[in-house]
PDB file of N, CA and C in Angstrom:
ATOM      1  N   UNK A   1     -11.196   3.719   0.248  1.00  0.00           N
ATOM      2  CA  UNK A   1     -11.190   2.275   0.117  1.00  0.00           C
ATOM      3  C   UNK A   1     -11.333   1.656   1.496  1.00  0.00           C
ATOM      4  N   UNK A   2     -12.601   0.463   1.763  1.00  0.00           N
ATOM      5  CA  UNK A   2     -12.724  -0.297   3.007  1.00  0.00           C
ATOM      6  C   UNK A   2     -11.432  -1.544   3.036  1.00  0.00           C
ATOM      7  N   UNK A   3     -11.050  -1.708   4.237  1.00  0.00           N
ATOM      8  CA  UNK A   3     -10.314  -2.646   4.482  1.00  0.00           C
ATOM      9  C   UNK A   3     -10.488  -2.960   5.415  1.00  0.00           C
ATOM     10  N   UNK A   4     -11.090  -4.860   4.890  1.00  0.00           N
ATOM     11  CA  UNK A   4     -11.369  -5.461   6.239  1.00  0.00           C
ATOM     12  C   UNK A   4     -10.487  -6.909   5.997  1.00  0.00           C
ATOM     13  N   UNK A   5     -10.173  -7.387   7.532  1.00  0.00           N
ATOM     14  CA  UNK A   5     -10.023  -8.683   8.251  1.00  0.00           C
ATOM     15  C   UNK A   5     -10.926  -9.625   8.219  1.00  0.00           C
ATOM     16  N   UNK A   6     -10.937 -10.877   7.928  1.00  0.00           N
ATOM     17  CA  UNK A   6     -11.627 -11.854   8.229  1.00  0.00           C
ATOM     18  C   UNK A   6     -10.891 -13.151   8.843  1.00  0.00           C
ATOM     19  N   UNK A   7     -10.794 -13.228   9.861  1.00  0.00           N
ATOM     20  CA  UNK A   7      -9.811 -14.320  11.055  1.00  0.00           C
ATOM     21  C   UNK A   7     -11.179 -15.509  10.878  1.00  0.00           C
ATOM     22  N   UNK A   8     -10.939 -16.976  10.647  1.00  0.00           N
ATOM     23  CA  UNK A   8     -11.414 -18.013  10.584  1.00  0.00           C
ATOM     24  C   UNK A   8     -10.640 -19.059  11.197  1.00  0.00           C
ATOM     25  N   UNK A   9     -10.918 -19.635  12.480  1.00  0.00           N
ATOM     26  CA  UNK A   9     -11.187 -20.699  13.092  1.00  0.00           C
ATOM     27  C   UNK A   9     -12.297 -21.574  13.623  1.00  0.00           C
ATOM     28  N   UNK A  10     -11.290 -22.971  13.244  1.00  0.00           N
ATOM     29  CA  UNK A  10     -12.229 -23.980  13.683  1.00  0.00           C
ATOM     30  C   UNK A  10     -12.985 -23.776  15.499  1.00  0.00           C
ATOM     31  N   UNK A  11     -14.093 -24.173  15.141  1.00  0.00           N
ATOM     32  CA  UNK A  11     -14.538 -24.253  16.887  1.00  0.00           C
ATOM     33  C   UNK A  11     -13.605 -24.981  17.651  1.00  0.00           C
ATOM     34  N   UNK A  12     -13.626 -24.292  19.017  1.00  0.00           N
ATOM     35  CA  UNK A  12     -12.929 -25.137  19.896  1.00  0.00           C
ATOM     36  C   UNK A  12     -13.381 -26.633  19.882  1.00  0.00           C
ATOM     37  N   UNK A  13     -14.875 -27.055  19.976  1.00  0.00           N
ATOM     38  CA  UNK A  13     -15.196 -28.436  19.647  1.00  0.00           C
ATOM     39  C   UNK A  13     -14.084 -29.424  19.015  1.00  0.00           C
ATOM     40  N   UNK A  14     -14.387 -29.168  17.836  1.00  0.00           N
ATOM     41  CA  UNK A  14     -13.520 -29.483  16.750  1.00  0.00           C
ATOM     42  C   UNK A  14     -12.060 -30.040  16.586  1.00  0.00           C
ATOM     43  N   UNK A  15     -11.896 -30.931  16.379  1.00  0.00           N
ATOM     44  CA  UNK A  15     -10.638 -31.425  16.442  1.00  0.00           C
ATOM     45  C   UNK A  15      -9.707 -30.965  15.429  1.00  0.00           C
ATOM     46  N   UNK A  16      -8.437 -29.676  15.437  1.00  0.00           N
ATOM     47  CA  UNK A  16      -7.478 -29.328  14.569  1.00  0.00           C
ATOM     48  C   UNK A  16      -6.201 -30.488  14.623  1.00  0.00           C
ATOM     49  N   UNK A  17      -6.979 -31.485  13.555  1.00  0.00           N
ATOM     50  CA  UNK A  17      -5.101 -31.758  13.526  1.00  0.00           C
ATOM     51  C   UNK A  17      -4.413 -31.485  12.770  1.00  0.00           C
ATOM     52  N   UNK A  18      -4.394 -30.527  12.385  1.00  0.00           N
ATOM     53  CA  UNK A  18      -2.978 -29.627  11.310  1.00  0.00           C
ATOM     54  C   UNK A  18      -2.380 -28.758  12.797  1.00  0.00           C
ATOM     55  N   UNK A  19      -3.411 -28.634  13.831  1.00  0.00           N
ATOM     56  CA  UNK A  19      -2.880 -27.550  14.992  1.00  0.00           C
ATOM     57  C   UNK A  19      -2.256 -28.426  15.738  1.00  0.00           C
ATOM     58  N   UNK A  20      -2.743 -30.071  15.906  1.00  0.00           N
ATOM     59  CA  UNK A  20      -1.808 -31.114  16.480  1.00  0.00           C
ATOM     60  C   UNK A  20      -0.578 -31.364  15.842  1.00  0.00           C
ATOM     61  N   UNK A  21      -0.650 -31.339  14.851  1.00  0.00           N
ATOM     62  CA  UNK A  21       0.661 -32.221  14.151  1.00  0.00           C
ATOM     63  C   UNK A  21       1.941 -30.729  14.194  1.00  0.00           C
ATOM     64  N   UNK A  22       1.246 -29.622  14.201  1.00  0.00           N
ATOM     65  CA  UNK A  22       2.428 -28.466  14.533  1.00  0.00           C
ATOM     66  C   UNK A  22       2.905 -28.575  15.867  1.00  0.00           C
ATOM     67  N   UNK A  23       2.114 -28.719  16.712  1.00  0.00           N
ATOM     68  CA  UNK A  23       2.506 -28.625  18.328  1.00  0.00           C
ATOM     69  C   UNK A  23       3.315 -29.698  18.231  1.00  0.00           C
ATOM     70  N   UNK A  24       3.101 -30.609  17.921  1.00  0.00           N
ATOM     71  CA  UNK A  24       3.801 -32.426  17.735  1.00  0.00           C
ATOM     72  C   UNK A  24       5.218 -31.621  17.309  1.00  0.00           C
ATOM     73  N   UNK A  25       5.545 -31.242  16.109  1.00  0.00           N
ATOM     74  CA  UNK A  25       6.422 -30.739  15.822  1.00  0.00           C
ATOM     75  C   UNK A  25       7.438 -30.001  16.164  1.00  0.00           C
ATOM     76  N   UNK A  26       6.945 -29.077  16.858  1.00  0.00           N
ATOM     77  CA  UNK A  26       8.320 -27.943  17.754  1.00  0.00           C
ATOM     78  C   UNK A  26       8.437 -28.653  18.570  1.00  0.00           C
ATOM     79  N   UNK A  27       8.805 -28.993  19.567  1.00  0.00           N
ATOM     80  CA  UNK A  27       9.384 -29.706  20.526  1.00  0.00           C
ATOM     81  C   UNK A  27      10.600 -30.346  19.806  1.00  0.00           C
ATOM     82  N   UNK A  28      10.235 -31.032  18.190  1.00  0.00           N
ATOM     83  CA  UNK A  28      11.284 -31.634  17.872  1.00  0.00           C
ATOM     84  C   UNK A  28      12.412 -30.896  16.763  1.00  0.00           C
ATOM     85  N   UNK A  29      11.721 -29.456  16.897  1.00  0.00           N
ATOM     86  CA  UNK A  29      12.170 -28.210  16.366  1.00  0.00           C
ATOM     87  C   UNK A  29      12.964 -27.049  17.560  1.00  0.00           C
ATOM     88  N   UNK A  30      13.320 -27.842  18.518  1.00  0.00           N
ATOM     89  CA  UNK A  30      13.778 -26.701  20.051  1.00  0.00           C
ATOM     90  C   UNK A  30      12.925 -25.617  20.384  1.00  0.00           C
ATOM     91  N   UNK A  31      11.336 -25.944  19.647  1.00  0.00           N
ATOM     92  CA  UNK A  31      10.744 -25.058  20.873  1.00  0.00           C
ATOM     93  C   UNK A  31       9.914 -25.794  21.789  1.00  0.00           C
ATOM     94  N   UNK A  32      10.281 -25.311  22.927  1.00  0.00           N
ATOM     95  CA  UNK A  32       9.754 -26.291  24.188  1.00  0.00           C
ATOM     96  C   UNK A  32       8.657 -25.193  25.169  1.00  0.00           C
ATOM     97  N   UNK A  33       7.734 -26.093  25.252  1.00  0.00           N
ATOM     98  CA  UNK A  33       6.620 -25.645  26.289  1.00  0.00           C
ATOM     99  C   UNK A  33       5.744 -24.869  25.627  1.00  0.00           C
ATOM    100  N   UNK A  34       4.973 -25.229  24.435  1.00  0.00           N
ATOM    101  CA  UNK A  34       4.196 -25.187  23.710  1.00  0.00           C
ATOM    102  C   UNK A  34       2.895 -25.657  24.319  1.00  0.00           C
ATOM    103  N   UNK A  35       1.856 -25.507  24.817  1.00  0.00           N
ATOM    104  CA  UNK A  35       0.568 -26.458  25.133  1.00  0.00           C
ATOM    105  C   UNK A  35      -0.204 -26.543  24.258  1.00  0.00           C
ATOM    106  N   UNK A  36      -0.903 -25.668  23.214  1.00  0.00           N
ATOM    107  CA  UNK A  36      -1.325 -25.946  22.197  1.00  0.00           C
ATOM    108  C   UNK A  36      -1.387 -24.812  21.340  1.00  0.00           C
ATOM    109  N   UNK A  37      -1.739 -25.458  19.979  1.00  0.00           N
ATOM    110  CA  UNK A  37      -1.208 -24.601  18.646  1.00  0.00           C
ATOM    111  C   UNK A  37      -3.133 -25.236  17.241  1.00  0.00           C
ATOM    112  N   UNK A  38      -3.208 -24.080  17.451  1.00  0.00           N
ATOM    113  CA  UNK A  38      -4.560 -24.014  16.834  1.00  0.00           C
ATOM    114  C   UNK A  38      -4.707 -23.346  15.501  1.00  0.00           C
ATOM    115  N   UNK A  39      -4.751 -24.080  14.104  1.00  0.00           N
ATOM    116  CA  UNK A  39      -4.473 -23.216  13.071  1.00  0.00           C
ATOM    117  C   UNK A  39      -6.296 -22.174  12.350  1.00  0.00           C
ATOM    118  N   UNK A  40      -5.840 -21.666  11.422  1.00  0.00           N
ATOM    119  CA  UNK A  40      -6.643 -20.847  11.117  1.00  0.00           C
ATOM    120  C   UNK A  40      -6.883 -20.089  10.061  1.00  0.00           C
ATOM    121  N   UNK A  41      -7.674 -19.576   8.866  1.00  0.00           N
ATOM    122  CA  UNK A  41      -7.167 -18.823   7.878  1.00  0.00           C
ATOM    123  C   UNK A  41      -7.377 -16.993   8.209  1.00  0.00           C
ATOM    124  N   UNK A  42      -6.776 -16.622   7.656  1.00  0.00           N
ATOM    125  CA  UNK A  42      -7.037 -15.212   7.280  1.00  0.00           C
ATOM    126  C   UNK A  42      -7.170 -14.514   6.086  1.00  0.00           C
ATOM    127  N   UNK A  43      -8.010 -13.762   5.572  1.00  0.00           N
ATOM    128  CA  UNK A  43      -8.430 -12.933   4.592  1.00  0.00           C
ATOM    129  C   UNK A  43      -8.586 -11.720   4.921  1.00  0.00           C
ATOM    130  N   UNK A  44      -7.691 -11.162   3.764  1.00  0.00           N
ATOM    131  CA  UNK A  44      -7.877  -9.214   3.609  1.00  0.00           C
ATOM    132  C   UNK A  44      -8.409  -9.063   2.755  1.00  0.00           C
ATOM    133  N   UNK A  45      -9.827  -8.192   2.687  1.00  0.00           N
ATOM    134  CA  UNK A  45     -10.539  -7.752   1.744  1.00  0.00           C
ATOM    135  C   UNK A  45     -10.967  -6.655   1.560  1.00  0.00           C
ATOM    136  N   UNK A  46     -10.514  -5.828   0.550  1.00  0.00           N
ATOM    137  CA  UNK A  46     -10.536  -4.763   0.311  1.00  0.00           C
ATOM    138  C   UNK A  46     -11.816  -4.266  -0.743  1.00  0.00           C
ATOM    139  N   UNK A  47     -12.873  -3.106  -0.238  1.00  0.00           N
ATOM    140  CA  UNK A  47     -14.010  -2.948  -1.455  1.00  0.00           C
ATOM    141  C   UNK A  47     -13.848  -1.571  -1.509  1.00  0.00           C
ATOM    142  N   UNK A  48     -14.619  -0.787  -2.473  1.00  0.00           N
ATOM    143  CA  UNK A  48     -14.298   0.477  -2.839  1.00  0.00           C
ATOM    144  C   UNK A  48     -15.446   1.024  -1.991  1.00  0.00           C
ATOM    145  N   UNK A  49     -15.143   2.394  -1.794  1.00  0.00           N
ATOM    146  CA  UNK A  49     -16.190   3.241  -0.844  1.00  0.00           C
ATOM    147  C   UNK A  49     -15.385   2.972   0.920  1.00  0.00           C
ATOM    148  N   UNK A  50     -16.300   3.739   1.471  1.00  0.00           N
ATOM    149  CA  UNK A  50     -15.674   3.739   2.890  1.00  0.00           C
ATOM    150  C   UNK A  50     -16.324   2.084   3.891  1.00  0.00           C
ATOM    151  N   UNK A  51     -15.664   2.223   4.621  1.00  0.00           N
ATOM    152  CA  UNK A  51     -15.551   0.966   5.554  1.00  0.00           C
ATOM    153  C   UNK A  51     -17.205   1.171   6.933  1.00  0.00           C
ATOM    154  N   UNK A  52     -18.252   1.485   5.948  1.00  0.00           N
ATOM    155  CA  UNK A  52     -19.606   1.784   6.531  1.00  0.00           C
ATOM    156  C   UNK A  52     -19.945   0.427   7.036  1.00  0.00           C
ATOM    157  N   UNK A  53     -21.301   0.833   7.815  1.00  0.00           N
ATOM    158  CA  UNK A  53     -22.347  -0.385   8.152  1.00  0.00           C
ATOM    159  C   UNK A  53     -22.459  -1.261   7.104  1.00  0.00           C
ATOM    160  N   UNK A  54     -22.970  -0.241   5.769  1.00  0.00           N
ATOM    161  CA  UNK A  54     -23.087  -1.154   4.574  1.00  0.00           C
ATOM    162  C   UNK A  54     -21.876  -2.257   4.103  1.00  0.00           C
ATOM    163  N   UNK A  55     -20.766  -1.564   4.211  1.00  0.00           N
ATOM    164  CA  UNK A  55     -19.668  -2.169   3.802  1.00  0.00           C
ATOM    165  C   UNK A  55     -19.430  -3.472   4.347  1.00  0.00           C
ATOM    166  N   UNK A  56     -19.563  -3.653   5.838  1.00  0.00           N
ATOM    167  CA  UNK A  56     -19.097  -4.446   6.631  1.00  0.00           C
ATOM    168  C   UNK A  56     -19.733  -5.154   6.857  1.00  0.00           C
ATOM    169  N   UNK A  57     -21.600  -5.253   6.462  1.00  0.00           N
ATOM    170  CA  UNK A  57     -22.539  -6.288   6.581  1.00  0.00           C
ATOM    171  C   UNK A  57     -22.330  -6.998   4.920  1.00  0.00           C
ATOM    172  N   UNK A  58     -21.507  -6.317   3.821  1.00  0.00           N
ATOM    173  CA  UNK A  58     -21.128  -7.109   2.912  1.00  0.00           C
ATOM    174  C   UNK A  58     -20.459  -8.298   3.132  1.00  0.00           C
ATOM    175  N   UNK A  59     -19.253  -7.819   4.148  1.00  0.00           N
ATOM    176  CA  UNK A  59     -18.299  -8.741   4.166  1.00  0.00           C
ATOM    177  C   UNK A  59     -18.683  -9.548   5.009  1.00  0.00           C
ATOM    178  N   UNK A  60     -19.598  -9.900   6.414  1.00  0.00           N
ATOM    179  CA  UNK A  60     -19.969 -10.797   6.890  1.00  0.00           C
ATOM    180  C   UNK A  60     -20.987 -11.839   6.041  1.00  0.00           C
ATOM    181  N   UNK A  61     -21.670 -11.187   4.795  1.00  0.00           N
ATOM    182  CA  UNK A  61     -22.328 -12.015   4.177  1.00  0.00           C
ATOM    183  C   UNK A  61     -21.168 -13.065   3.365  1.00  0.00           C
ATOM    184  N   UNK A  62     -20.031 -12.373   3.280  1.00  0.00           N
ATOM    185  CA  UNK A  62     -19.036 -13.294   2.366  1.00  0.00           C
ATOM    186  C   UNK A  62     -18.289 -14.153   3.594  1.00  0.00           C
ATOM    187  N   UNK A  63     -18.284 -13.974   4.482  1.00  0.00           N
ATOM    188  CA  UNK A  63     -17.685 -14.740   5.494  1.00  0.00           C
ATOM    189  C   UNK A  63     -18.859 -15.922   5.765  1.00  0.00           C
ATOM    190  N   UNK A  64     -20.012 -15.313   6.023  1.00  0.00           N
ATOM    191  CA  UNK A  64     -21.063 -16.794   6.313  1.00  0.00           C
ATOM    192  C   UNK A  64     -21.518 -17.261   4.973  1.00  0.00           C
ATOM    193  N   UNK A  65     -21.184 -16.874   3.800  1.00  0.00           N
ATOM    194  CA  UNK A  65     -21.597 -18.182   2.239  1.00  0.00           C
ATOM    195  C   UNK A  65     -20.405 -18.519   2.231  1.00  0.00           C
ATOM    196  N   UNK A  66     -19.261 -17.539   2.216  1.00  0.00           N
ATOM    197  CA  UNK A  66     -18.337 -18.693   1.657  1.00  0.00           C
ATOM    198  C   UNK A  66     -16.959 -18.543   1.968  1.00  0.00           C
ATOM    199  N   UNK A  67     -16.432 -17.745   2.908  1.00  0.00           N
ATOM    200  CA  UNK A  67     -14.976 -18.120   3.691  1.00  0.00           C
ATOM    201  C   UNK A  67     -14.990 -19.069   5.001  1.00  0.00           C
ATOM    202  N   UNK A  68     -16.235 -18.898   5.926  1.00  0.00           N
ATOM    203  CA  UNK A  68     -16.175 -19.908   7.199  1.00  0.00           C
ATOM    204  C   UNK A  68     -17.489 -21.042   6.593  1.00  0.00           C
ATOM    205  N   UNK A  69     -17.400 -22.001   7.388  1.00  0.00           N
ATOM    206  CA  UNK A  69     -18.331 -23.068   7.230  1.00  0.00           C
ATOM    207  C   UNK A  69     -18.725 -23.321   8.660  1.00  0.00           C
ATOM    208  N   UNK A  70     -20.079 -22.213   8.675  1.00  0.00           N
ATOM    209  CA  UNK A  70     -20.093 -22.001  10.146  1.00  0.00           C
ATOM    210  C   UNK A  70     -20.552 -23.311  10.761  1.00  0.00           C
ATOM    211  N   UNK A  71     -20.949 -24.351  10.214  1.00  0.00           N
ATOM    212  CA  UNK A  71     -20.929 -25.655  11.218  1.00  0.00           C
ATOM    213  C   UNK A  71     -20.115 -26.037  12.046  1.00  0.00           C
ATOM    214  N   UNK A  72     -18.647 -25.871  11.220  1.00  0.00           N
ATOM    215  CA  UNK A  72     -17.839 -26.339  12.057  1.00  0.00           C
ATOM    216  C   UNK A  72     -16.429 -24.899  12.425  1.00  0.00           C
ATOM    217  N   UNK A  73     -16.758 -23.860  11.973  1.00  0.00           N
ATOM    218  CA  UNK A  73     -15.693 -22.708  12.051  1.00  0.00           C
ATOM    219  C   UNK A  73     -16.636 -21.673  12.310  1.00  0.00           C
ATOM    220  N   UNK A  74     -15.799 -20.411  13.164  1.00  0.00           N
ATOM    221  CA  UNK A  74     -16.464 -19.009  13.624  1.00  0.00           C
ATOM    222  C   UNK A  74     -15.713 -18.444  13.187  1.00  0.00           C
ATOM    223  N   UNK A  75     -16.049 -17.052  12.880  1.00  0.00           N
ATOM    224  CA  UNK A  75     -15.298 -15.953  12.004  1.00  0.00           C
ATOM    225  C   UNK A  75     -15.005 -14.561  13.029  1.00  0.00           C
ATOM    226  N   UNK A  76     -14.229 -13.870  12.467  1.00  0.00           N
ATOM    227  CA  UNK A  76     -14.368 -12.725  14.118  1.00  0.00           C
ATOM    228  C   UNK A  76     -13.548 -11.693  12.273  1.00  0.00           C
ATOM    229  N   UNK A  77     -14.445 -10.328  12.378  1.00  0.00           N
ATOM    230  CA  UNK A  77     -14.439  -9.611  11.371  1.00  0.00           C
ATOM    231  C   UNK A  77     -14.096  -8.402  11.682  1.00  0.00           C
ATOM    232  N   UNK A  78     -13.173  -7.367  10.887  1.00  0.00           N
ATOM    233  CA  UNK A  78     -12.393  -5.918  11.831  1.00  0.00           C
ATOM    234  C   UNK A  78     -12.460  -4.959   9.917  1.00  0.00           C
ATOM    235  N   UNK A  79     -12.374  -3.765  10.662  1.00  0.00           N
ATOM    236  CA  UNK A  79     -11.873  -3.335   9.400  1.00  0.00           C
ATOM    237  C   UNK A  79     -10.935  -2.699   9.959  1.00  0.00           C
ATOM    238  N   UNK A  80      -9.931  -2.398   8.987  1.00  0.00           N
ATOM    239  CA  UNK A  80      -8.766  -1.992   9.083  1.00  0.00           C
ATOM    240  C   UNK A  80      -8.510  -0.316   8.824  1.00  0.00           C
TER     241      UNK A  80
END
């Protein structure tokens, strides 16, 4: 069985404010000296057969239709 990672963040461009409004937050949570806090999704995806070339150009095809929206997010892909 392949097991892969798919890490999705917004471009640095891009303005995260779910990553603002957390940083906003600890400080008033006692954690101090935070500079910034950038959110992100993650997906584990698991397919049958081994974790090949084939395998892993699957899962980048599912990362660029339909887990990142590469306009505004980049994907960074691992197998496990």
């Amino acid at each position: 069985m392949a097991r892969f990672i798919v890490e999705v963040m917004l471009k640095p461009e891009i303005l995260d404010s779910q990553g603002q409004a957390v940083a906003r937050a600890l400080p008033r949570l006692g954690f101090e000296g935070v500079t910034e806090v950038r959110q992100g999704k993650r997906f584990e995806i698991e397919l049958e057969g081994p974790a090949d070339e084939a395998a892993t150009e699957r899962v980048r095809k599912m990362a660029e239709t339909l887990l990142a929206n590469p306009v505004i997010e980049t994907f960074e892909l691992r197998a496990e």
